[in-house]
PDB file of N, CA and C in Angstrom:
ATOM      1  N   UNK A   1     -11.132  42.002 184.280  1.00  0.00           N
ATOM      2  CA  UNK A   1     -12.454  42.007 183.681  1.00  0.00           C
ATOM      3  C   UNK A   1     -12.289  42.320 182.194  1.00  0.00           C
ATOM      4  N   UNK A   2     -12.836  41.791 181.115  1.00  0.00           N
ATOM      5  CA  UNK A   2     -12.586  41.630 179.648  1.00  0.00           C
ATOM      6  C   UNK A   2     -14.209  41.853 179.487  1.00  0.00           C
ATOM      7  N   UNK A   3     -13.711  42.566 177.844  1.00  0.00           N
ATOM      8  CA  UNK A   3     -15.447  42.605 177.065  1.00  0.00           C
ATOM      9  C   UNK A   3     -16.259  41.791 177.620  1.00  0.00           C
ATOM     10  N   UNK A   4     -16.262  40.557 177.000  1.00  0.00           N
ATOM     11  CA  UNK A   4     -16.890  39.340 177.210  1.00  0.00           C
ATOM     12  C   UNK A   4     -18.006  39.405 178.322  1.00  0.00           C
ATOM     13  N   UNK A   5     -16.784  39.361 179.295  1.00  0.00           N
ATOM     14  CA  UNK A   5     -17.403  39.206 180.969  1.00  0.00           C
ATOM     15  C   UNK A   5     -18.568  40.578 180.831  1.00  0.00           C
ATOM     16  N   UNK A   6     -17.923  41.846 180.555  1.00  0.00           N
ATOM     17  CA  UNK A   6     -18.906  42.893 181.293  1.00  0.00           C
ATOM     18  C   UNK A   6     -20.157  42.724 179.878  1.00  0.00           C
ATOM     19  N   UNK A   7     -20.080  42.416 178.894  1.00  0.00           N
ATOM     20  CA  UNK A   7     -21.092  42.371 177.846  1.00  0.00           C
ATOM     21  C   UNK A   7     -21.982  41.518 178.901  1.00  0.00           C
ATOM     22  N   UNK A   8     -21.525  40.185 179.348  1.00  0.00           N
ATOM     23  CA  UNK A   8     -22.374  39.408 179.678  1.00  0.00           C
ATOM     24  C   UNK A   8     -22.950  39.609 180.979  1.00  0.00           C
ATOM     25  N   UNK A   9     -22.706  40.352 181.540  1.00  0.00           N
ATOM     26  CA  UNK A   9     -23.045  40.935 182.668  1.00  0.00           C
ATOM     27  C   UNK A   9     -24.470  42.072 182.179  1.00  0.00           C
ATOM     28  N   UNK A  10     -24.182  43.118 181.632  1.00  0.00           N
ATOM     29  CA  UNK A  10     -24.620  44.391 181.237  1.00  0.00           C
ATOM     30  C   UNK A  10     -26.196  43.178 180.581  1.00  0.00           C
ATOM     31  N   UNK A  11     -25.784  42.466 179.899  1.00  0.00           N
ATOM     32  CA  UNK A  11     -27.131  41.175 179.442  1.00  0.00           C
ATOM     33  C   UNK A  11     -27.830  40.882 180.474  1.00  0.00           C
ATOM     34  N   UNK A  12     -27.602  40.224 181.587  1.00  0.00           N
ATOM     35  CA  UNK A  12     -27.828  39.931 182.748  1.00  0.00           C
ATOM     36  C   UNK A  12     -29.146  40.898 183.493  1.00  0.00           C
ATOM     37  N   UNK A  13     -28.244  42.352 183.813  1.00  0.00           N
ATOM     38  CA  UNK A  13     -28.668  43.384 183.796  1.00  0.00           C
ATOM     39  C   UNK A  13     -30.611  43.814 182.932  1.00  0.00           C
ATOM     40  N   UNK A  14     -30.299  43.476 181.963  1.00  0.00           N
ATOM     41  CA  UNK A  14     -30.682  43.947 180.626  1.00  0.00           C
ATOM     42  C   UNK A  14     -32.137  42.988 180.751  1.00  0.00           C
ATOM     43  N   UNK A  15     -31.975  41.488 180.448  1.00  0.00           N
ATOM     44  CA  UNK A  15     -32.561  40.782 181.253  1.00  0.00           C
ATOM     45  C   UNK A  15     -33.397  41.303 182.651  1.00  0.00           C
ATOM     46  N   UNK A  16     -32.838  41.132 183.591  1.00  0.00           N
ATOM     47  CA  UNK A  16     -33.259  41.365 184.997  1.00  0.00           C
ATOM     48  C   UNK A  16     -34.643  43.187 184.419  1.00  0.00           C
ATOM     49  N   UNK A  17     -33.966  44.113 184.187  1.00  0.00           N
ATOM     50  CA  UNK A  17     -34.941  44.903 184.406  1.00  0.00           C
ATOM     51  C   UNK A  17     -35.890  44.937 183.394  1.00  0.00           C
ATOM     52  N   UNK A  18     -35.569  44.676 181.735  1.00  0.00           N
ATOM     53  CA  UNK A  18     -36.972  44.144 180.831  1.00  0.00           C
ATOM     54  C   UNK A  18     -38.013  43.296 180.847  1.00  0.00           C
ATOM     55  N   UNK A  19     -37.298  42.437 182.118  1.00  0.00           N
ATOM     56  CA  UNK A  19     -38.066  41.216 182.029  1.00  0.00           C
ATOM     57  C   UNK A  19     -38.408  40.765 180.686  1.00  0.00           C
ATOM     58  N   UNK A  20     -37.356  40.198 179.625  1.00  0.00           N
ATOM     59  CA  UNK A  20     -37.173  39.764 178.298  1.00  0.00           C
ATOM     60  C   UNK A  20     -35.887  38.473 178.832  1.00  0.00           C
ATOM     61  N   UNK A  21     -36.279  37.203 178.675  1.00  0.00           N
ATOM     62  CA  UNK A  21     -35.532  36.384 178.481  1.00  0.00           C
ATOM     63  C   UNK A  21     -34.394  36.022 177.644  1.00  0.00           C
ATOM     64  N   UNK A  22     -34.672  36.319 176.711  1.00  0.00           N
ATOM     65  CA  UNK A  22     -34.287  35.516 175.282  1.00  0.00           C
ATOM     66  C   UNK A  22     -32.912  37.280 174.369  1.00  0.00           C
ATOM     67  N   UNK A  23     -32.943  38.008 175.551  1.00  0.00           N
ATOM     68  CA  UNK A  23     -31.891  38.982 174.880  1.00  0.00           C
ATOM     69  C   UNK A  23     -30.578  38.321 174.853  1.00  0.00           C
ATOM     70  N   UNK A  24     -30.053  38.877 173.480  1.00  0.00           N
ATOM     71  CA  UNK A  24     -28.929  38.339 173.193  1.00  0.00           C
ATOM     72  C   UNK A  24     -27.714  40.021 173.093  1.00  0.00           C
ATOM     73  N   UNK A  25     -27.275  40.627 173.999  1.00  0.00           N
ATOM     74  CA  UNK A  25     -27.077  41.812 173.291  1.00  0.00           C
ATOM     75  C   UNK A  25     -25.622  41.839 172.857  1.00  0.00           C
ATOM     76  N   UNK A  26     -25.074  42.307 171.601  1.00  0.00           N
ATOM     77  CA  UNK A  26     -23.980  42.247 171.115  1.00  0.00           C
ATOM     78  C   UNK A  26     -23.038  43.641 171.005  1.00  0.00           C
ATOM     79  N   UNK A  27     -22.181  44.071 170.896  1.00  0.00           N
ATOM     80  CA  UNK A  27     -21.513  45.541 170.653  1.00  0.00           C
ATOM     81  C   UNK A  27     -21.990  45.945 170.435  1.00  0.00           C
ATOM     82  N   UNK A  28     -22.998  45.854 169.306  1.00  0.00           N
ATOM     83  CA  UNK A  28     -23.477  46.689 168.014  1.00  0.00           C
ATOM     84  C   UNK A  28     -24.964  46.936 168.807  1.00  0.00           C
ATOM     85  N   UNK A  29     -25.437  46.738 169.565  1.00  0.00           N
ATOM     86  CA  UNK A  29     -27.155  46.863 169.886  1.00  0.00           C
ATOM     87  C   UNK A  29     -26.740  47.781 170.105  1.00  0.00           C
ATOM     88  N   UNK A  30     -28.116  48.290 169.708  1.00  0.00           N
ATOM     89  CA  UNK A  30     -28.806  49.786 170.263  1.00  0.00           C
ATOM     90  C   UNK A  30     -30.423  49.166 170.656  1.00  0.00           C
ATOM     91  N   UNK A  31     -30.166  51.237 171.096  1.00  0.00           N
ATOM     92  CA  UNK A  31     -32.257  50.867 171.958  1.00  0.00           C
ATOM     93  C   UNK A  31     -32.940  50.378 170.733  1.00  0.00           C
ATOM     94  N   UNK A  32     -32.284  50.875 169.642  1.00  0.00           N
ATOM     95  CA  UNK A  32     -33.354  50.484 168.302  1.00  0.00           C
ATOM     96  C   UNK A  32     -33.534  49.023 168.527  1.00  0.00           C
ATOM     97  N   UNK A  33     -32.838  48.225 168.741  1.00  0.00           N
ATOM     98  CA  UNK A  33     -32.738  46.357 168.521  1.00  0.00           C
ATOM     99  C   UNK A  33     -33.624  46.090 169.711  1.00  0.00           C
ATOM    100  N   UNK A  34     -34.239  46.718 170.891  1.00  0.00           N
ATOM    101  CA  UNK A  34     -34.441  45.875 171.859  1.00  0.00           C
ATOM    102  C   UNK A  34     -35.664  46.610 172.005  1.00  0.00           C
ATOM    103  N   UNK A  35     -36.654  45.295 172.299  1.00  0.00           N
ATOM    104  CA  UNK A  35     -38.176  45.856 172.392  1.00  0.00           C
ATOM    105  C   UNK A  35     -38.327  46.502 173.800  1.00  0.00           C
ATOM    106  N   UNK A  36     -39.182  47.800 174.077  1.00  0.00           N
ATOM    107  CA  UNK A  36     -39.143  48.231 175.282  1.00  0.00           C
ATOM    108  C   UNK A  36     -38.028  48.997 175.549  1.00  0.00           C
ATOM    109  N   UNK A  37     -37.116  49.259 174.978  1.00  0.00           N
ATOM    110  CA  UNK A  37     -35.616  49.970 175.410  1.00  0.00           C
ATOM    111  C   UNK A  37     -36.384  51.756 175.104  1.00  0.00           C
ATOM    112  N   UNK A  38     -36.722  52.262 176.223  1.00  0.00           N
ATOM    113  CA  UNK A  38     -37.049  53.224 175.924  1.00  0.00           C
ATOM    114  C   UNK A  38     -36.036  54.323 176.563  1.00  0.00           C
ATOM    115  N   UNK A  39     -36.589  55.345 176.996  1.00  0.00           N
ATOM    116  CA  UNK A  39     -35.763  56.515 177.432  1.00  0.00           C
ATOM    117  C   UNK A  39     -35.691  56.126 179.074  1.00  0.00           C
ATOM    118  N   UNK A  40     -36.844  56.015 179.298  1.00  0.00           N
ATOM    119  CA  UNK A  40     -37.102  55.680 180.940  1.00  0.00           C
ATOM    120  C   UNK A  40     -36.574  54.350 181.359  1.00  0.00           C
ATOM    121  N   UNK A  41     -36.758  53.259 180.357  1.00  0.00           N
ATOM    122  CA  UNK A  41     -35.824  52.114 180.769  1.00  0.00           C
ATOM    123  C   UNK A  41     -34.598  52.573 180.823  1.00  0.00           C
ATOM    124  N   UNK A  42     -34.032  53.264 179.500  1.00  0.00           N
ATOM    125  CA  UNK A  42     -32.585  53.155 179.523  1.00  0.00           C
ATOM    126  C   UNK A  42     -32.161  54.018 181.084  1.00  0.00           C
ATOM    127  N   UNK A  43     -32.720  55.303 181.778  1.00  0.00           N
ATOM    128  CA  UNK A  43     -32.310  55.662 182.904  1.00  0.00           C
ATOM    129  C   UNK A  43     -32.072  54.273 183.505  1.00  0.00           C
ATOM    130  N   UNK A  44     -33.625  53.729 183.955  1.00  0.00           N
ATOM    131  CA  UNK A  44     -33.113  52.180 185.272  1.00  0.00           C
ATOM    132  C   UNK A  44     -32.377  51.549 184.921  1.00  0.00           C
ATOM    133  N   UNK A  45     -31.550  50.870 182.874  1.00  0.00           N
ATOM    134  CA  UNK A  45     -30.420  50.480 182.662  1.00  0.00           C
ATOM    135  C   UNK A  45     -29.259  50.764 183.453  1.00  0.00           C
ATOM    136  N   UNK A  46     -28.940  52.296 183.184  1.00  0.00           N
ATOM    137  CA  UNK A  46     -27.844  53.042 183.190  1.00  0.00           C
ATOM    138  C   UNK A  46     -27.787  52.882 185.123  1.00  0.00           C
ATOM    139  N   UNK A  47     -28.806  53.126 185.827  1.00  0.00           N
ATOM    140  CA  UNK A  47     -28.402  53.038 187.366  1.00  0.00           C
ATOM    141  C   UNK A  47     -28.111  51.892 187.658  1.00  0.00           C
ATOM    142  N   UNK A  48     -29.073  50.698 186.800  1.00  0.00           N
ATOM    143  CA  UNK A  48     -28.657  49.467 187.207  1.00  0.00           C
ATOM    144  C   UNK A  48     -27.250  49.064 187.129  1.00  0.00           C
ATOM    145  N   UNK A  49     -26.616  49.288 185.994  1.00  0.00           N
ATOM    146  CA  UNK A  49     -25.338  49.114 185.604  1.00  0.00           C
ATOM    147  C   UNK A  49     -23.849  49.852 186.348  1.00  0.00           C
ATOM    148  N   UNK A  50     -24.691  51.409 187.217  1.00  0.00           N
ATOM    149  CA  UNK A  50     -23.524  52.073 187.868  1.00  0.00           C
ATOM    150  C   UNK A  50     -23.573  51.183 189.241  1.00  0.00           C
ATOM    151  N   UNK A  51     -24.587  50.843 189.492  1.00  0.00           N
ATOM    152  CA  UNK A  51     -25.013  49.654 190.758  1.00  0.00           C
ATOM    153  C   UNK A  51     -23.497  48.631 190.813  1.00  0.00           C
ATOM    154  N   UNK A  52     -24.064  47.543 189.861  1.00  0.00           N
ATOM    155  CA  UNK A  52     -23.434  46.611 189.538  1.00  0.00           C
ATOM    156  C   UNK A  52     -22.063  46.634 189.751  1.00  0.00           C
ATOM    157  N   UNK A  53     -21.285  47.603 188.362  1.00  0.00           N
ATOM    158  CA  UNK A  53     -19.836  47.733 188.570  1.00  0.00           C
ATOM    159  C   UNK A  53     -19.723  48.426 189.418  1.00  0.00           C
ATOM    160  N   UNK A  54     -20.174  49.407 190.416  1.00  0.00           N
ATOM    161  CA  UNK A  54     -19.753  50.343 191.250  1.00  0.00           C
ATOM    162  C   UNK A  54     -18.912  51.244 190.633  1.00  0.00           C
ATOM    163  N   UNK A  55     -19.523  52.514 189.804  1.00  0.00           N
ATOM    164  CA  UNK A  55     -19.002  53.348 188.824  1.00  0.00           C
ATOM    165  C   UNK A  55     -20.095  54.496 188.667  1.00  0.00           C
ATOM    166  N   UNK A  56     -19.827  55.611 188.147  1.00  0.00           N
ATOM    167  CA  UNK A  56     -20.386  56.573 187.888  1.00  0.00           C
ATOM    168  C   UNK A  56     -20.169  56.989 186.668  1.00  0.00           C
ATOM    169  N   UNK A  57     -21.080  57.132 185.874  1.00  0.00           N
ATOM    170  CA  UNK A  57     -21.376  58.142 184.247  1.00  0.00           C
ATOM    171  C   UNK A  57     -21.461  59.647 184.711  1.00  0.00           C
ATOM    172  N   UNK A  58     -21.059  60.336 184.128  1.00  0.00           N
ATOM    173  CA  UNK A  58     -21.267  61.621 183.453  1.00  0.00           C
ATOM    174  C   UNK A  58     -22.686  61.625 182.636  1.00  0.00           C
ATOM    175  N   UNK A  59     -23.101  62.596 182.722  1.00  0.00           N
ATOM    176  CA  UNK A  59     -24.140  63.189 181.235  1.00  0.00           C
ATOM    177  C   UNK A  59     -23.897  62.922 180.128  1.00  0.00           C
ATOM    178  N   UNK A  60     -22.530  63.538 180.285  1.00  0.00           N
ATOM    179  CA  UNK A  60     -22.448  63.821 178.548  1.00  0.00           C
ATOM    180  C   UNK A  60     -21.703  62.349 177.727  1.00  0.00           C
ATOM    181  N   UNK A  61     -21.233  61.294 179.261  1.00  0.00           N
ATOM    182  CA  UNK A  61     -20.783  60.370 178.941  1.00  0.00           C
ATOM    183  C   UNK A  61     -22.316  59.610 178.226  1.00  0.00           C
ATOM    184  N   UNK A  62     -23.530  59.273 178.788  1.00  0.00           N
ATOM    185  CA  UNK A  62     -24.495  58.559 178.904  1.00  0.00           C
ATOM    186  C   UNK A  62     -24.907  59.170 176.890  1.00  0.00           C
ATOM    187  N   UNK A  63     -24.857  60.359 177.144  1.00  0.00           N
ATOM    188  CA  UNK A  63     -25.578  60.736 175.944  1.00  0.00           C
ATOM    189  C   UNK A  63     -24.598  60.607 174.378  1.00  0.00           C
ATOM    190  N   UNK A  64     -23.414  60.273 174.344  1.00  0.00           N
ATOM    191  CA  UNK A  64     -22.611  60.127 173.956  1.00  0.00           C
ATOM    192  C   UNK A  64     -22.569  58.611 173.290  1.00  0.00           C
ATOM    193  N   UNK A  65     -23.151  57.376 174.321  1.00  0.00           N
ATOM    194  CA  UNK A  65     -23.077  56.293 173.918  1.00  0.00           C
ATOM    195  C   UNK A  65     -24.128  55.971 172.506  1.00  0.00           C
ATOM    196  N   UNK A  66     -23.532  55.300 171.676  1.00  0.00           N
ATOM    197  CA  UNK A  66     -24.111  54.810 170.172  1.00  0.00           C
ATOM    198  C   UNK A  66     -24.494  53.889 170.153  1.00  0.00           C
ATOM    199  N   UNK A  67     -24.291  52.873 171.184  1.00  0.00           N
ATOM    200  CA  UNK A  67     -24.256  51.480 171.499  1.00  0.00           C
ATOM    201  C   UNK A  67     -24.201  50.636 172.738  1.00  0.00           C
ATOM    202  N   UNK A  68     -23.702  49.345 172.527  1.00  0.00           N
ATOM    203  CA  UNK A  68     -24.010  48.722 173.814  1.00  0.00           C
ATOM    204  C   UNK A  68     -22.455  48.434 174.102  1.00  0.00           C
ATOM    205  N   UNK A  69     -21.751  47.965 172.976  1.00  0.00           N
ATOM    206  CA  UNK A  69     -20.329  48.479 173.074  1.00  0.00           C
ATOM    207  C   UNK A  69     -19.524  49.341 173.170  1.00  0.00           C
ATOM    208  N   UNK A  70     -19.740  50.736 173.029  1.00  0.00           N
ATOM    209  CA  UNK A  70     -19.489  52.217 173.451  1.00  0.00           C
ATOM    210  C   UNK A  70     -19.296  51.877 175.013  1.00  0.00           C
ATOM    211  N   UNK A  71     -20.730  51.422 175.743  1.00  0.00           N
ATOM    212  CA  UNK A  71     -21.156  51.501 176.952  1.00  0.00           C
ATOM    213  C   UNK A  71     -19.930  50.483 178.078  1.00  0.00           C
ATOM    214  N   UNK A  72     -19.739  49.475 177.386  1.00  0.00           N
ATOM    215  CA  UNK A  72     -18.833  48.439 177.208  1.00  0.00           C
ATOM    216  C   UNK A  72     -17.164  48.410 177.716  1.00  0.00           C
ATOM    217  N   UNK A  73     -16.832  49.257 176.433  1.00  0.00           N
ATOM    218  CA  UNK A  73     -15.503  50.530 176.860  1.00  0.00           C
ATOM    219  C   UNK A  73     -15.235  51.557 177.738  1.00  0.00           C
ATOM    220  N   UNK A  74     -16.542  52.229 178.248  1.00  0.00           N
ATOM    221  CA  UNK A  74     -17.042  52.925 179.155  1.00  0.00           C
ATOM    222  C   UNK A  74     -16.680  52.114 180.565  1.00  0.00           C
ATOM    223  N   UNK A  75     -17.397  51.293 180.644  1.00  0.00           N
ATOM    224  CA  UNK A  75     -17.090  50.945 181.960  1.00  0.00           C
ATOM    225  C   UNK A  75     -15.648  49.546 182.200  1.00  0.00           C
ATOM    226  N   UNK A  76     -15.053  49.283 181.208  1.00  0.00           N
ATOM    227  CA  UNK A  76     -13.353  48.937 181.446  1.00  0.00           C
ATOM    228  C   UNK A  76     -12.673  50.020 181.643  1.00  0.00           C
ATOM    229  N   UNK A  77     -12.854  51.226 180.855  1.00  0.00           N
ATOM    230  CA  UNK A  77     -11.950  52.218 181.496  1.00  0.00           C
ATOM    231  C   UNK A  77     -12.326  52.866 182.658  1.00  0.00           C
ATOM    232  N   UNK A  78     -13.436  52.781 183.102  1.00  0.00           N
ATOM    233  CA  UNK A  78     -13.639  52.863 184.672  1.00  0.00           C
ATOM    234  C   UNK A  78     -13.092  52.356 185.726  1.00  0.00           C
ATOM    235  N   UNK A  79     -12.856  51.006 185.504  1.00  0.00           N
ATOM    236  CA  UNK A  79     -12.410  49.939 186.421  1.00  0.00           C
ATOM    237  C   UNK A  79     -11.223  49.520 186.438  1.00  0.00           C
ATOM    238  N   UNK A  80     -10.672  50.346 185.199  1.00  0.00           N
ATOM    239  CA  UNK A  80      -8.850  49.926 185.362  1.00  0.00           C
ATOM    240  C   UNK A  80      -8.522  51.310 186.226  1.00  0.00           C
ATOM    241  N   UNK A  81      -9.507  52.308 185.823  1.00  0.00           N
ATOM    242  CA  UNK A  81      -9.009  53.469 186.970  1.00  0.00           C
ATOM    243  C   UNK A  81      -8.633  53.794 188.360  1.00  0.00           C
TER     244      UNK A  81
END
């Protein structure tokens, strides 16, 4: 599994629970870039996403992330584990 794939996945994701078509999300997004990315979305993000890959965050991992690529790196080093 490579960036690419899980970026485009985590989109997918991203998609599916905003119900926003047209997201394009890149390394660099944050909640700032995405309409609706609130605190309460980002929780159903973050479960949606431990769903998906079958993985678990930490706290201090979740609060830690700057980005959508932070999040990105986060879960490759999960999955090579």
């Amino acid at each position: 599994m490579d960036d690419k794939q899980i970026l485009d996945e985590i989109n997918e994701i991203f998609i599916d629970i905003l119900d926003i078509d047209d997201i394009a999300l890149q390394r660099e997004t944050t909640a700032d870039d995405v309409e609706d990315w609130d605190s309460l979305v980002h929780m159903q993000l973050i479960l949606a996403i431990e769903k998906h890959f079958e993985i678990k965050f930490i706290s201090s991992e979740i609060m830690k992330f700057k980005n959508v690529g932070e999040m990105c790196d986060s879960i490759m080093e999960k999955k090579r584990a």
